[in-house]
N, C-alpha and C. Protein backbone atom coordinates (compact mmCIF):
# COMPACT_ATOMS: atom_id res chain seq x y z
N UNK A 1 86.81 -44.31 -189.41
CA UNK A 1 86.29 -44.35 -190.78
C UNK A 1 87.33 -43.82 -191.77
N UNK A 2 87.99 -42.76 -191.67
CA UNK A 2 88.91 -42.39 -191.87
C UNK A 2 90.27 -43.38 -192.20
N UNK A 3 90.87 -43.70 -191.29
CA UNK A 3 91.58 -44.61 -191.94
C UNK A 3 91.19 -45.87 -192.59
N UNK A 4 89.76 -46.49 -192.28
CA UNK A 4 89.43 -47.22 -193.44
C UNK A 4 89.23 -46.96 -194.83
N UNK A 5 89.25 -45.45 -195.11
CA UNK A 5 89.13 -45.41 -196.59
C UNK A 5 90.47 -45.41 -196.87
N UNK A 6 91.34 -44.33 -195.80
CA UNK A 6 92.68 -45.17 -196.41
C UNK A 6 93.79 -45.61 -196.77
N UNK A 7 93.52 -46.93 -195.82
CA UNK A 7 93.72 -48.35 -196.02
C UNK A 7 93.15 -49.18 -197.50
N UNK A 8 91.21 -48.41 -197.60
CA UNK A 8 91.58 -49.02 -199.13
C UNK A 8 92.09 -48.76 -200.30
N UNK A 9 92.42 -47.00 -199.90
CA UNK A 9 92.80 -46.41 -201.21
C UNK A 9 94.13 -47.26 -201.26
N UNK A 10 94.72 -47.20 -200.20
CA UNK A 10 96.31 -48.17 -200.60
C UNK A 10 96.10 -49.43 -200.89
N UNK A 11 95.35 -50.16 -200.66
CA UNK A 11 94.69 -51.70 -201.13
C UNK A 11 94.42 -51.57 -202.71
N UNK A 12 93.66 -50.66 -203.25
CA UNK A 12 93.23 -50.42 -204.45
C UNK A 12 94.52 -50.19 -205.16
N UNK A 13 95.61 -49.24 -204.54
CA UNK A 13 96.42 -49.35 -205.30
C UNK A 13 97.51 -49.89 -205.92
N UNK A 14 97.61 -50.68 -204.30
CA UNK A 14 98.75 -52.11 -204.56
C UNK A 14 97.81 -53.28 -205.96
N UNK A 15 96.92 -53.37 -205.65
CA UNK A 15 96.22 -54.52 -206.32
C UNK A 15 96.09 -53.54 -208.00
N UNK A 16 96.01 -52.30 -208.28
CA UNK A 16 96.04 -51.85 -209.84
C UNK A 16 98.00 -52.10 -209.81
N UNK A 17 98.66 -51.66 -208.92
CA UNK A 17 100.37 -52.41 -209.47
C UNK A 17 100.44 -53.92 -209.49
N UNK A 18 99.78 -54.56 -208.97
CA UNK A 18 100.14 -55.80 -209.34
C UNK A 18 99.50 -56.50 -210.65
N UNK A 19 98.13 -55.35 -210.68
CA UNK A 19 97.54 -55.64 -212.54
C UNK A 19 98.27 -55.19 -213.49
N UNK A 20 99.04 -54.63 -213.27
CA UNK A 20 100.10 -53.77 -213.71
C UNK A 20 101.38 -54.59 -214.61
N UNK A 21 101.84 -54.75 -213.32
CA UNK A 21 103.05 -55.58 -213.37
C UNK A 21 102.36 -57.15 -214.56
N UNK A 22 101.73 -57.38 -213.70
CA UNK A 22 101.13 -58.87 -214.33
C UNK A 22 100.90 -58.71 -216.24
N UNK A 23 100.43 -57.66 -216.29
CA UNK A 23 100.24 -57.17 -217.63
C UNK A 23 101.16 -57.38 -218.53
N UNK A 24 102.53 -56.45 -218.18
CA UNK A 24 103.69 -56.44 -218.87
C UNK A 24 103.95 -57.59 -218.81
N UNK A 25 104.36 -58.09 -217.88
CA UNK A 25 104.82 -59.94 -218.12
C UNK A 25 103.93 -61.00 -219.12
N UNK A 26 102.71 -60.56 -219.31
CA UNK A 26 102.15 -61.21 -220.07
C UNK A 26 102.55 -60.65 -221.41
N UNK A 27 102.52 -59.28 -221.68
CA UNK A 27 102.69 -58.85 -223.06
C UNK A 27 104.44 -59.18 -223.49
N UNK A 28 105.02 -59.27 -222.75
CA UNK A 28 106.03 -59.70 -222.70
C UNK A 28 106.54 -61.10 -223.19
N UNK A 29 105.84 -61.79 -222.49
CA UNK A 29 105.70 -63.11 -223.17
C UNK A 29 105.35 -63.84 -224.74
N UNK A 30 104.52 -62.80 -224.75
CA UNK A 30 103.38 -62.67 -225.82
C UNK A 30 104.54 -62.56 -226.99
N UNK A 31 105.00 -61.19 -226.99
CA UNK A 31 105.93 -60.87 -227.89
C UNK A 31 107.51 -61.39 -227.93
N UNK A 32 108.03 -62.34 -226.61
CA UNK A 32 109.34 -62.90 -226.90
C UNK A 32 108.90 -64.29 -227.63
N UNK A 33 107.73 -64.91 -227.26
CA UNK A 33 107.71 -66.18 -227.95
C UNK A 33 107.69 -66.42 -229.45
């Protein structure tokens, strides 16, 4: 049980860096165009 929580805490946190990342590239966009 134990390492299923975590496994998701690191799941949860890869997936908030990749909302992350995804973000800037959008605002990014936003503001070079």
């Amino acid at each position: 049980e134990e390492m299923k929580a975590r496994d998701q805490m690191e799941w949860v946190r890869a997936v908030n860096g990749i909302r992350n990342m995804a973000e800037e590239i959008v605002l990014k966009e936003l503001i070079y165009r």
